[in-house]
C-alpha atoms as a PDB file:
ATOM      1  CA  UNK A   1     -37.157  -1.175 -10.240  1.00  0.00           C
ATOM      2  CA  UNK A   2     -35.947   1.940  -8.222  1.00  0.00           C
ATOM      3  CA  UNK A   3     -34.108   4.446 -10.135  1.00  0.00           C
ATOM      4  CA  UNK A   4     -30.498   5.309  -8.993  1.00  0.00           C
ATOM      5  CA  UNK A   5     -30.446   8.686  -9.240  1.00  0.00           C
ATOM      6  CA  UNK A   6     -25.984   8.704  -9.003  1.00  0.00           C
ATOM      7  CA  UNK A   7     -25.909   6.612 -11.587  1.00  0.00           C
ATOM      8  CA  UNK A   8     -24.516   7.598 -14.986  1.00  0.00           C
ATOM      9  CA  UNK A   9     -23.920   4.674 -16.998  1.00  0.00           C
ATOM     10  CA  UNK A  10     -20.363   6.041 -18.036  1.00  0.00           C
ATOM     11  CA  UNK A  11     -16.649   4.813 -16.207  1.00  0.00           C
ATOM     12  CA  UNK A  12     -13.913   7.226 -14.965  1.00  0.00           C
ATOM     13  CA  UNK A  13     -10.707   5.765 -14.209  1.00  0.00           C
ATOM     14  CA  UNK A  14      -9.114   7.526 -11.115  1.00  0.00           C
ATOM     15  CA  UNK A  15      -6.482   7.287  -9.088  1.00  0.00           C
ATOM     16  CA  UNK A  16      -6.495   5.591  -4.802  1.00  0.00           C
ATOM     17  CA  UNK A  17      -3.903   5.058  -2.923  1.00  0.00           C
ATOM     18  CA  UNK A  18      -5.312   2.056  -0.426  1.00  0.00           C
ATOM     19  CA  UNK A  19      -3.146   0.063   2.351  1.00  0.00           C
ATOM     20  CA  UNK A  20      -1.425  -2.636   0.388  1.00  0.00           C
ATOM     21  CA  UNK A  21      -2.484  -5.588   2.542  1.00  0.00           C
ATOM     22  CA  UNK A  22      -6.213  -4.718   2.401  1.00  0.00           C
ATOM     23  CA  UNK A  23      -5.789  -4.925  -1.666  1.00  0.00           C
ATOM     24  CA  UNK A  24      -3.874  -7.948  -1.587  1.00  0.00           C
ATOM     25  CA  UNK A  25      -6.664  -9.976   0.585  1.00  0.00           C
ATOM     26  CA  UNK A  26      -8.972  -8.184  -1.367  1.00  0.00           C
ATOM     27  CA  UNK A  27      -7.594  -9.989  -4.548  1.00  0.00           C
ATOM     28  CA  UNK A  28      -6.675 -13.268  -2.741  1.00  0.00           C
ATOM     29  CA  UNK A  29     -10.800 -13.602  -1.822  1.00  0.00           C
ATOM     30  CA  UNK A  30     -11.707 -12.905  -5.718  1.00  0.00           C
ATOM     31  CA  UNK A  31     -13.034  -9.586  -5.220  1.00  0.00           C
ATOM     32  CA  UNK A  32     -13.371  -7.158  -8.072  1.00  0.00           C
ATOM     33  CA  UNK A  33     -11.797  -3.705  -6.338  1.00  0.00           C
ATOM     34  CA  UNK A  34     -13.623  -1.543  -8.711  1.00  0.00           C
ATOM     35  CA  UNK A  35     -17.274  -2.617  -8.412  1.00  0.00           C
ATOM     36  CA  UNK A  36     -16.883  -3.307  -4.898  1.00  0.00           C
ATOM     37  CA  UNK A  37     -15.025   0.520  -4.150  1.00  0.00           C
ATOM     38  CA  UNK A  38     -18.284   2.054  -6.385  1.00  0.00           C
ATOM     39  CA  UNK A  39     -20.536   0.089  -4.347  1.00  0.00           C
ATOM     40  CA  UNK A  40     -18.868   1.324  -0.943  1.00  0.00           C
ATOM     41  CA  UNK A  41     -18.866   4.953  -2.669  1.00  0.00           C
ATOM     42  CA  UNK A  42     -22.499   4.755  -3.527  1.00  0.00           C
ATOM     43  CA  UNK A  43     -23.443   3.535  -0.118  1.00  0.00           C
ATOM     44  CA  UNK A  44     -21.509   6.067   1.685  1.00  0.00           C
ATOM     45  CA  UNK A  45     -22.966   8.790  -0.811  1.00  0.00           C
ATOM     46  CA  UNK A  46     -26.549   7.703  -0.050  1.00  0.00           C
ATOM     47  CA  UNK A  47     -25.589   7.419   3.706  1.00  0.00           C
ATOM     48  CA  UNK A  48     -24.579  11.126   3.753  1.00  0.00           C
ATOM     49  CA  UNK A  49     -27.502  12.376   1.876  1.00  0.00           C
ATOM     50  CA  UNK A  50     -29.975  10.669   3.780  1.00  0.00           C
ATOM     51  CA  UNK A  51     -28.157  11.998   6.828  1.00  0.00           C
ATOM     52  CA  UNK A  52     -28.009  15.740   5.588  1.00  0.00           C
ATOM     53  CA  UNK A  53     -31.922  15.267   4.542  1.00  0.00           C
ATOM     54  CA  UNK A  54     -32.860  14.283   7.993  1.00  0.00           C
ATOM     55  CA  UNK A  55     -30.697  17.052   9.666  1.00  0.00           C
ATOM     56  CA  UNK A  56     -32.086  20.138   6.960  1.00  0.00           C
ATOM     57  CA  UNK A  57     -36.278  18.660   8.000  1.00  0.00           C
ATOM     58  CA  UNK A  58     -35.497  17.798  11.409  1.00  0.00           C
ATOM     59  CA  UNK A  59     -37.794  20.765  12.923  1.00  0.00           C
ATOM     60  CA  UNK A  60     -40.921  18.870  10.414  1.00  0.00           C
ATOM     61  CA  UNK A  61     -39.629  15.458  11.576  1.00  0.00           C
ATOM     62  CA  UNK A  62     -40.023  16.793  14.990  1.00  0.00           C
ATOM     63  CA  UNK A  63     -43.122  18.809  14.740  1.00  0.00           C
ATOM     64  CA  UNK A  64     -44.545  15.674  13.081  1.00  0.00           C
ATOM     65  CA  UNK A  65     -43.829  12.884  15.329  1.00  0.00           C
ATOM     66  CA  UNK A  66     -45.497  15.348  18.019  1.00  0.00           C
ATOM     67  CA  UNK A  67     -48.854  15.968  16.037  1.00  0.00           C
ATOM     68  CA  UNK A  68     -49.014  12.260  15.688  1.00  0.00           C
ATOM     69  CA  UNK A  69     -48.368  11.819  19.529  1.00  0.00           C
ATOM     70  CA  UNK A  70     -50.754  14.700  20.501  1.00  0.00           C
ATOM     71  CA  UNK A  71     -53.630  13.382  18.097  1.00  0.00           C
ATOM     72  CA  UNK A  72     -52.747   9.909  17.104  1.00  0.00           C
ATOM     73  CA  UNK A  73     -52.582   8.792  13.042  1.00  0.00           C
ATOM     74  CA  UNK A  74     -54.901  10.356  10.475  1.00  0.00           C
ATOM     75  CA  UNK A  75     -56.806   7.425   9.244  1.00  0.00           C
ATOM     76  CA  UNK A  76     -56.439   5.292  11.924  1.00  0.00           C
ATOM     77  CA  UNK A  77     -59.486   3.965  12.182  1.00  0.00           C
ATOM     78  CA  UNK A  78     -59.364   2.745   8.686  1.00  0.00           C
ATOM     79  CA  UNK A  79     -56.125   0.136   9.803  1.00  0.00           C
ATOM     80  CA  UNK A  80     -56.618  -2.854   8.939  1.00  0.00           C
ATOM     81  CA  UNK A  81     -53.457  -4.344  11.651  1.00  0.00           C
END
């Protein structure tokens, strides 16, 4: 099992102001509006750090992917596919 690193365990109730018709389809299909608003925040959380990572190594990323190009995959004669 992968380890959530956001996750605390522990509930804050805050306060969201949200269009009125979005929550009222939202409750006429069943859906829970705090689990799925944490599960949008977590996603959109994750989203943005994965972006910032990739933007903060993007010179290694880079410098990388050209190695690779100039001098193919370290161990690839050891692939088995």
């Amino acid at each position: 099992m992968k380890h959530d690193p956001i996750v605390s365990g522990k509930r804050k109730p805050v306060n969201l102001s949200l269009d009125t018709g979005v929550v009222a389809f939202a409750r006429e299909q069943g859906l829970n509006l705090s689990q799925v608003t944490e599960a949008a925040l977590r996603k959109a959380a994750s989203d943005e750090r994965n972006r910032r990572w990739a933007e903060e190594n993007r010179a290694w990323i880079e410098a990388n992917n050209k190695w690779v190009e100039e001098n193919g995959l370290p161990l690839e004669k050891y692939r088995m596919f």
